[in-house]
Protein backbone atom coordinates (compact mmCIF):
# COMPACT_ATOMS: atom_id res chain seq x y z
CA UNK A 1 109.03 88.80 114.49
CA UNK A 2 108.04 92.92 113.67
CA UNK A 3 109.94 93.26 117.25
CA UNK A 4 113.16 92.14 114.99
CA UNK A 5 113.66 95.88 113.60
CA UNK A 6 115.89 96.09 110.38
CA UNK A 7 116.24 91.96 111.13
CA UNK A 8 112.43 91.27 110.62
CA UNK A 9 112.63 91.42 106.77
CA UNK A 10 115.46 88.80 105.78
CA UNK A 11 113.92 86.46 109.18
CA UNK A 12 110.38 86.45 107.57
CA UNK A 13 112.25 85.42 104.46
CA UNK A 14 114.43 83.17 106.37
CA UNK A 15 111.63 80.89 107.99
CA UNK A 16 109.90 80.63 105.28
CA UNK A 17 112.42 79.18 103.49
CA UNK A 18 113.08 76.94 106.62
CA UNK A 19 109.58 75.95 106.71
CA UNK A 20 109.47 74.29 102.97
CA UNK A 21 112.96 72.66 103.90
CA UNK A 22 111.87 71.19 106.82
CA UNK A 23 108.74 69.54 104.98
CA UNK A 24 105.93 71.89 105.54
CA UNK A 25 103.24 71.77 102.66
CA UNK A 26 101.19 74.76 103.41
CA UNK A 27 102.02 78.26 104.56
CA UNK A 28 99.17 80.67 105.33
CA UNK A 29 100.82 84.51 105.77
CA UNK A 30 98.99 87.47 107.22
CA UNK A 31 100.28 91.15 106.57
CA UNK A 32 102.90 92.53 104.76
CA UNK A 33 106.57 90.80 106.83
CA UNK A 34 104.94 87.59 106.52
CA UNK A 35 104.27 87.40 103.13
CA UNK A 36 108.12 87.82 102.74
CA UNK A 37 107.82 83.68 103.92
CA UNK A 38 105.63 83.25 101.63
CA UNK A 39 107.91 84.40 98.89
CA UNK A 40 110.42 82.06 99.72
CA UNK A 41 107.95 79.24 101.23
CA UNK A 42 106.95 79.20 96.97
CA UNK A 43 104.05 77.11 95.62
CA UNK A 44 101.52 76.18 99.04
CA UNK A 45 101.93 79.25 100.29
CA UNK A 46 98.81 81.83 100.47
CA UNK A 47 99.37 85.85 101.64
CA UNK A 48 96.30 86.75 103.47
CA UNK A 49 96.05 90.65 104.55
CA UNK A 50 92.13 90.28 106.11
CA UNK A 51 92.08 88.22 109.05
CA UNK A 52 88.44 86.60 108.13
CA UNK A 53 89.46 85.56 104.81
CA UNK A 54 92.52 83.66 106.32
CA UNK A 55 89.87 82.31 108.10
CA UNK A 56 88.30 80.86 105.72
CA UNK A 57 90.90 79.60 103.78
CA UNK A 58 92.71 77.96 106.84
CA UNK A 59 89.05 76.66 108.10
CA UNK A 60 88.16 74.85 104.90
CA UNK A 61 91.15 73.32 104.38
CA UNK A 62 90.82 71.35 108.50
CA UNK A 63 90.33 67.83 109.10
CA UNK A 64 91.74 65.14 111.55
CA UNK A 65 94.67 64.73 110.10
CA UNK A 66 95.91 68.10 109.74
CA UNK A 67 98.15 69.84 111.87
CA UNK A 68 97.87 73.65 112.61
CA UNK A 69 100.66 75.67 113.86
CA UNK A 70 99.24 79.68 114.40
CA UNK A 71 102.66 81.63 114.99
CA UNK A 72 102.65 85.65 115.07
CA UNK A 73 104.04 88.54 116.66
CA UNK A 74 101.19 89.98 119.17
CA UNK A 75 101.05 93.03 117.31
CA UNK A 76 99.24 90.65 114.35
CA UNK A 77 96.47 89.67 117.07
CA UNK A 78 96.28 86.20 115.66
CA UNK A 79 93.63 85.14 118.34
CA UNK A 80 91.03 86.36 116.11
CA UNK A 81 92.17 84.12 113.82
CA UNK A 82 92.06 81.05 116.66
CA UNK A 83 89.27 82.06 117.70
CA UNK A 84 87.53 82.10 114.37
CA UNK A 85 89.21 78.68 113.66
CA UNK A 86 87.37 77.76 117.37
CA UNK A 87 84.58 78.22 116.49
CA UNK A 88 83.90 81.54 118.78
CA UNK A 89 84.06 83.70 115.45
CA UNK A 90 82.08 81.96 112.64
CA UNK A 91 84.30 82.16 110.39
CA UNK A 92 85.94 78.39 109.88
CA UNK A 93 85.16 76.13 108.16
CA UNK A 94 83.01 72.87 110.19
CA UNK A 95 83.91 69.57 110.58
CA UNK A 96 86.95 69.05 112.21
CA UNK A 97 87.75 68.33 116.17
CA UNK A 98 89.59 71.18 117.04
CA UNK A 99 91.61 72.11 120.12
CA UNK A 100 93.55 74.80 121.21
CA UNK A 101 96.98 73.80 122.69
């Protein structure tokens, strides 16, 4: 959503707040607009600003009965993080079936 321009700040905050409403129990944020949802996601929600350490977080926290949503504006490059989570980057955590949809 950084393609939003003076929008992108009160939409961050916006979804976030969505997100909890609509029963979502954890938010994972990377950079500086999307920790905006975190502040109004509230408790569950973890700002990440290094891509391998929401890696790790995200990757230990997989299992089979957890469903992963990876949303971001392409200027994020959030296939780093898929990737990771994939397995192609080493940086998730093992265990889980994954597959990218």
């Amino acid at each position: 959503m950084a393609e939003l321009g003076e929008l992108a700040a009160q939409s961050h905050r916006d979804t976030g707040a969505l997100a909890r409403s609509l029963g979502v129990e954890r938010l994972y944020t990377f950079g500086a607009l999307a920790a905006l949802a975190a502040d109004s996601f509230g408790a569950g929600a973890q700002r990440y600003d290094d891509i391998d350490a929401l890696a790790q977080a995200v990757g230990s926290e997989l299992h089979g009965e957890v469903r992963l949503l990876v949303k971001g504006s392409r200027v994020n490059r959030l296939e780093r993080l898929v990737a990771a989570l994939a397995g192609a980057g080493g940086a998730a955590g093992a265990g889980a079936k994954r597959r990218a949809v």
